[in-house]
Protein backbone atom coordinates (compact mmCIF):
# COMPACT_ATOMS: atom_id res chain seq x y z
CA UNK A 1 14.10 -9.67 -15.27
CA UNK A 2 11.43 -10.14 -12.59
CA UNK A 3 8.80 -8.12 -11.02
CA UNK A 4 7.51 -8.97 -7.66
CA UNK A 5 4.23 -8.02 -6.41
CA UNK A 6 5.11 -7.03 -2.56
CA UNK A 7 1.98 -5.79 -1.53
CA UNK A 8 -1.56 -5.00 -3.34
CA UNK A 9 -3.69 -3.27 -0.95
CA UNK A 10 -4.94 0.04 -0.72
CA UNK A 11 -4.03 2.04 2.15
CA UNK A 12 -5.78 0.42 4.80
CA UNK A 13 -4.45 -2.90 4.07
CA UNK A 14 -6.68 -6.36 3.99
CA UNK A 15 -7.71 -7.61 6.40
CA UNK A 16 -9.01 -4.24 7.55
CA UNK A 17 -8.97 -3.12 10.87
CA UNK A 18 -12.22 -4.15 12.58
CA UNK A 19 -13.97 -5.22 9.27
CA UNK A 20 -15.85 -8.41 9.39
CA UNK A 21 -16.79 -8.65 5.60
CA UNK A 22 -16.23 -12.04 3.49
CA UNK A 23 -12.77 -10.16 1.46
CA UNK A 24 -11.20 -9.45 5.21
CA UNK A 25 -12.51 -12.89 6.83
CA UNK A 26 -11.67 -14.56 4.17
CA UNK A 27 -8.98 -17.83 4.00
CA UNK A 28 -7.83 -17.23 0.58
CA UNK A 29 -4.40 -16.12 1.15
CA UNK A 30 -4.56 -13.98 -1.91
CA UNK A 31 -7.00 -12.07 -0.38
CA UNK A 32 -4.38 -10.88 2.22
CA UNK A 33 -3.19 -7.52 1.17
CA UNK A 34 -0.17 -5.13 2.60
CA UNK A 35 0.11 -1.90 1.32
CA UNK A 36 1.11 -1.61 -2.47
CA UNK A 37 4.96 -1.82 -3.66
CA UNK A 38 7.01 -4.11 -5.98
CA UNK A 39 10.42 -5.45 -6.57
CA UNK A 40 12.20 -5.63 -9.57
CA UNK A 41 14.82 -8.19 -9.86
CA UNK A 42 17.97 -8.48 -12.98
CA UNK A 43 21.04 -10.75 -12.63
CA UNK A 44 22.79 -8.24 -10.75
CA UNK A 45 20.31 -5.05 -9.32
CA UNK A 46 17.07 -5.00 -7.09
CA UNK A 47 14.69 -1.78 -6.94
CA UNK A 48 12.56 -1.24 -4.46
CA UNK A 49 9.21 0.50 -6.02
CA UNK A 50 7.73 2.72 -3.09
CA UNK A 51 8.31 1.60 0.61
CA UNK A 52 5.10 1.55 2.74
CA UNK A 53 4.43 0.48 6.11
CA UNK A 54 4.19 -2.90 5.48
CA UNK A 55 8.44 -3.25 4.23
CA UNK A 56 9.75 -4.58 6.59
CA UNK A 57 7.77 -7.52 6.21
CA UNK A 58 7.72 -7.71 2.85
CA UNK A 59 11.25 -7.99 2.52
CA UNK A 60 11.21 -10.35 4.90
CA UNK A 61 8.55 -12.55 2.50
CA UNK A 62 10.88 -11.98 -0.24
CA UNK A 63 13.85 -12.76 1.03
CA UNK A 64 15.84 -9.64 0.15
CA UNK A 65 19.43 -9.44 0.99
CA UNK A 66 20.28 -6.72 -1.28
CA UNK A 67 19.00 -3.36 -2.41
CA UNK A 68 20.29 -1.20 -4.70
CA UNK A 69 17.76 1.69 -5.15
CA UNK A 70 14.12 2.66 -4.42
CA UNK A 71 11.73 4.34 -6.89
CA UNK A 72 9.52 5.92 -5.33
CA UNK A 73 5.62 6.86 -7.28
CA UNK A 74 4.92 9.83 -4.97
CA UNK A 75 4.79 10.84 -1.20
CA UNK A 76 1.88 9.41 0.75
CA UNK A 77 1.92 7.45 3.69
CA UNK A 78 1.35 4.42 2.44
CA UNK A 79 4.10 4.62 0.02
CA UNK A 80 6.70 6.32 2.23
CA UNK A 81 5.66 4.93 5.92
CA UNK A 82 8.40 2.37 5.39
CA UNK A 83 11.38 4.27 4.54
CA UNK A 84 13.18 4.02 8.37
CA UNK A 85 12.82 0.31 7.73
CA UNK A 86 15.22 0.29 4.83
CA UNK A 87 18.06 0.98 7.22
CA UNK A 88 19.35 -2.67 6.64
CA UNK A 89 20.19 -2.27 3.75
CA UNK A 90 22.00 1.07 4.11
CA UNK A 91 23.87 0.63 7.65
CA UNK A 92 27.42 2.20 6.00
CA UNK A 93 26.59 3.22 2.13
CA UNK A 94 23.77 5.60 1.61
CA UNK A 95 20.78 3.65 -0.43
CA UNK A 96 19.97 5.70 -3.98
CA UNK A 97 16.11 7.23 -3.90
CA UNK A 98 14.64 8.28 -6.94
CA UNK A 99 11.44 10.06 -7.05
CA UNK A 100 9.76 13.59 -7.96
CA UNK A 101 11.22 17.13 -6.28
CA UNK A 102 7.71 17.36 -3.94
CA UNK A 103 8.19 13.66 -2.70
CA UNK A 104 11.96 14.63 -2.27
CA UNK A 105 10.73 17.44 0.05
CA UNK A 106 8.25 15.16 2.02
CA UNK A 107 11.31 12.71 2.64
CA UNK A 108 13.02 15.56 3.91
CA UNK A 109 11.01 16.95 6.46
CA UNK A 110 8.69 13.28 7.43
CA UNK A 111 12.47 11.52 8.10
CA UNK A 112 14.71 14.47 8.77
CA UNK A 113 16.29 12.94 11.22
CA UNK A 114 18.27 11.04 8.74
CA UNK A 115 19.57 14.16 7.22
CA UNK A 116 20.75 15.31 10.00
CA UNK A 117 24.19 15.96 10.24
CA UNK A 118 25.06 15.78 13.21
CA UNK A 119 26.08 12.47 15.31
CA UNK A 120 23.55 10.07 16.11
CA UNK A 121 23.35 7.45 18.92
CA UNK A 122 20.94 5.31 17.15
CA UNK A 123 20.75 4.04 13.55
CA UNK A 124 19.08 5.80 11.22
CA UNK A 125 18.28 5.56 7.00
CA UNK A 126 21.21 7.18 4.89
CA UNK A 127 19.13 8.17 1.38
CA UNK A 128 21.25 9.78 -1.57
CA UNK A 129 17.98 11.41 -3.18
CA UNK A 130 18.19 11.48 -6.89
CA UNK A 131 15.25 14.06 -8.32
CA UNK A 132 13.54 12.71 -11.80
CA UNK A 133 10.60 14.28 -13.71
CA UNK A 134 10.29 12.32 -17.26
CA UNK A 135 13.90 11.40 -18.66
CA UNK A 136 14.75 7.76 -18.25
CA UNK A 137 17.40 6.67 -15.78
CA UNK A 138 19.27 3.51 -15.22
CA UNK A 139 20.58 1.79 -11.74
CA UNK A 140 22.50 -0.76 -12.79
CA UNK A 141 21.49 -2.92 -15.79
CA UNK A 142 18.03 -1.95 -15.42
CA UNK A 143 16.78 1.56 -17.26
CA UNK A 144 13.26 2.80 -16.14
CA UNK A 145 11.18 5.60 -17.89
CA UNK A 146 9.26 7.84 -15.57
CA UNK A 147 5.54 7.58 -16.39
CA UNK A 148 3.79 11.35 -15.68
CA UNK A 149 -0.03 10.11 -14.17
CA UNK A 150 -3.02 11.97 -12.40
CA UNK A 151 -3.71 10.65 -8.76
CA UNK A 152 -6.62 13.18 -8.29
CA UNK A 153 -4.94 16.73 -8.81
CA UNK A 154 -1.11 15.21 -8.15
CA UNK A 155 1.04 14.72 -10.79
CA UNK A 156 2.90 11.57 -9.97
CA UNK A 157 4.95 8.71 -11.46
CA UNK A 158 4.37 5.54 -12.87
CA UNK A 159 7.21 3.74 -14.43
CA UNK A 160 7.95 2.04 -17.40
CA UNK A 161 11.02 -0.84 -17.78
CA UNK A 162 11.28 -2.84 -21.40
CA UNK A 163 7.66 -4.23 -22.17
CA UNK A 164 6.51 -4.15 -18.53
CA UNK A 165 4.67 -0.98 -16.90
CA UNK A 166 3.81 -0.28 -13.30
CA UNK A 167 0.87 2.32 -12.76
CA UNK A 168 -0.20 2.07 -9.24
CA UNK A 169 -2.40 4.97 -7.88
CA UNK A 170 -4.39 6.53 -10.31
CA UNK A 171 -6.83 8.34 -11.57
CA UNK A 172 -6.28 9.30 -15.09
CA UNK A 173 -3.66 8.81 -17.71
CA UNK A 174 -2.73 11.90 -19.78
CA UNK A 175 -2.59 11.56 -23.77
CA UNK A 176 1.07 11.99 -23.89
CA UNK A 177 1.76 9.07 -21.21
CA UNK A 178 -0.25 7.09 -23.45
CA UNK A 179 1.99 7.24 -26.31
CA UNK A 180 4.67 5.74 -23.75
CA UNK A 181 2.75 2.60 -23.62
CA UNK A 182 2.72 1.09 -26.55
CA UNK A 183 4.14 -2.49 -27.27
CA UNK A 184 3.70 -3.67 -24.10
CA UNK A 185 3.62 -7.05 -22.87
CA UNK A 186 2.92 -6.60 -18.95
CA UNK A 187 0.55 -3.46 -17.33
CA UNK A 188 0.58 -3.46 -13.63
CA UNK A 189 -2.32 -1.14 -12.95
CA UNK A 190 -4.60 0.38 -10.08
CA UNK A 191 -8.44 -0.97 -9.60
CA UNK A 192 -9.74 0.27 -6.17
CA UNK A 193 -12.94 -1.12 -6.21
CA UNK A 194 -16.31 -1.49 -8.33
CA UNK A 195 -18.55 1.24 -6.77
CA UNK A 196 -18.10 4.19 -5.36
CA UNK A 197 -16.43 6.55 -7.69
CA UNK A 198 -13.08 7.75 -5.43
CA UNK A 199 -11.53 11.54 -6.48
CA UNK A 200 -7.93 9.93 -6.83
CA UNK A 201 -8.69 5.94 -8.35
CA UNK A 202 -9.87 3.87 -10.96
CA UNK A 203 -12.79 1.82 -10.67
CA UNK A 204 -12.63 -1.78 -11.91
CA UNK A 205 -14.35 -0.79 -15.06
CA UNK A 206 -12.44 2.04 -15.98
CA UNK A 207 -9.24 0.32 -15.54
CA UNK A 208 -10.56 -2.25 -17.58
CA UNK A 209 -10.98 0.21 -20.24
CA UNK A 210 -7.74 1.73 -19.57
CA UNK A 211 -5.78 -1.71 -20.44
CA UNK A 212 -8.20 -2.42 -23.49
CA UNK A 213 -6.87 0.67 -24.90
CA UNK A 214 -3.44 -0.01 -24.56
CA UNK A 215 -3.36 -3.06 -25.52
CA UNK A 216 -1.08 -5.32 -23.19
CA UNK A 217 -0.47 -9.20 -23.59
CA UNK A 218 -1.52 -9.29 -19.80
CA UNK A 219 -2.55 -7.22 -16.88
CA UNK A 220 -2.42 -7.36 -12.88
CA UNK A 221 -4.58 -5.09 -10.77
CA UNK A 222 -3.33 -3.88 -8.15
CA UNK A 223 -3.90 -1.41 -4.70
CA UNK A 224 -7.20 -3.02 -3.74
CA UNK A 225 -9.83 -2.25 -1.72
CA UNK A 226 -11.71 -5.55 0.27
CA UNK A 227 -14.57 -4.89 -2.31
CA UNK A 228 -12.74 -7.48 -4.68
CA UNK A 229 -12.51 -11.15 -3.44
CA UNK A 230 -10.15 -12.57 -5.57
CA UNK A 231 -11.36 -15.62 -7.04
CA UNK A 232 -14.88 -13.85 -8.01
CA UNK A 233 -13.29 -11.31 -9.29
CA UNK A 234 -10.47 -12.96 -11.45
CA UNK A 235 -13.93 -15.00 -12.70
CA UNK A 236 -16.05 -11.97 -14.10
CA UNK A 237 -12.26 -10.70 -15.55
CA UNK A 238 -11.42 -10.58 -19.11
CA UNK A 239 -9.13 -13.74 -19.13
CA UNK A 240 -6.04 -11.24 -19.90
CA UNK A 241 -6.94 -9.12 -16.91
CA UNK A 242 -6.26 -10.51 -13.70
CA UNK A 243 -6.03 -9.38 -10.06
CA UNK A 244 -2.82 -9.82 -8.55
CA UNK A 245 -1.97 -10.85 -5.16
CA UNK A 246 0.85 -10.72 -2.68
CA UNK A 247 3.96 -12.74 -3.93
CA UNK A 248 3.20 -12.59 -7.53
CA UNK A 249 6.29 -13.20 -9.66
CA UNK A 250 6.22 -12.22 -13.01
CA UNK A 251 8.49 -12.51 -16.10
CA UNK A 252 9.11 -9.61 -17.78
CA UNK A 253 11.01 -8.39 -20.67
């Protein structure tokens, strides 16, 4: 199985509007952020993980032909701005969504236009919503555990499939989530920025605590702010820790 890194950047994206600073100028392509999601990949299923504004594009990048589900970690913009852009891939059989009850609602009422059901002159996204809180599910061969995480005061979703784990916005990781990541061999795992302690993220240091507890073989940072070039970063890194970037392919169990 693979796991794509679509996008790594915090909500605002880098390059950031109007910012002039070394991260947003700079021509390391790595430093070139769209909005955080993922792709994983088996012989015979793709999953979307969240669908920002930038998805259109990044399926583009990837060259995806085929989609067979989106997971989706919770309901703001920049992980739901996307989801009209999925229609593609669901022009005459509705595209399975799995994600909490509140996101659920959000979908409902941000796109309700697609669940309307009346006729339409225009295309729109058909979405069979699936609702998930902590039991595993499977969409085709590949079975992901629902990961319950803090992202401030939300309860939200990271997700957990063989050794790998994706854990993109947050805060904190409850005790009980904890025991869920053991034996792991790839953590994908949020690192806004050094400074500047923010309500709902990690800073660099804590999420380098964060994977030192757990233990992984290896671990990818990921929704970014443009305080972290990536080469100087990846330098004053634990060797094991790494930022990721846009387009990272990884091999996972």
């Amino acid at each position: 199985m693979q796991l794509t890194i679509l996008g790594c950047g915090g909500s605002l994206g880098i390059p950031m509007i109007g910012c002039e600073c070394a991260v947003c100028t700079s021509s390391d392509p790595r430093n070139q952020r769209t909005r955080t999601a993922a792709l994983l990949r088996s012989a015979t299923t793709t999953i979307l993980i969240d669908s920002g504004p930038d998805v259109r594009y990044q399926m583009l990048r990837a060259q995806v032909k085929q989609l067979d589900a989106v997971v989706i970690t919770h309901h703001h913009q920049d992980h739901i701005g996307g989801v009209d852009d999925l229609r593609p891939f669901c022009w005459h059989t509705p595209l399975p969504v799995y994600t909490q009850a509140a996101t659920i609602e959000r979908l409902r009422s941000q796109y309700a236009y697609a669940f309307d059901p009346g006729d339409s002159p225009s295309t729109r996204p058909k979405l069979e919503l699936h609702a998930i809180d902590t039991q595993p599910f499977s969409v085709g061969d590949i079975t992901l555990t629902p990961l319950p995480i803090w992202h401030g005061d939300w309860d939200i979703r990271g997700f957990r499939c063989g050794a790998c784990a994706y854990i993109t916005d947050v805060s904190s990781i409850p005790e009980s989530t904890y025991a869920l990541l053991h034996d792991l061999d790839t953590l994908i795992l949020g690192a806004l920025r050094y400074t500047q302690p923010h309500p709902m993220h990690m800073l660099v240091d804590e999420a380098v605590a964060v994977v030192e507890r757990i233990g992984p073989r290896r671990a990818y940072f990921v929704h970014m702010a443009h305080d972290l070039d990536y080469a100087a970063t990846n330098a004053a890194l634990p060797e094991h820790i790494q930022l990721s970037y846009d387009g990272l392919t990884l091999e996972c169990a």
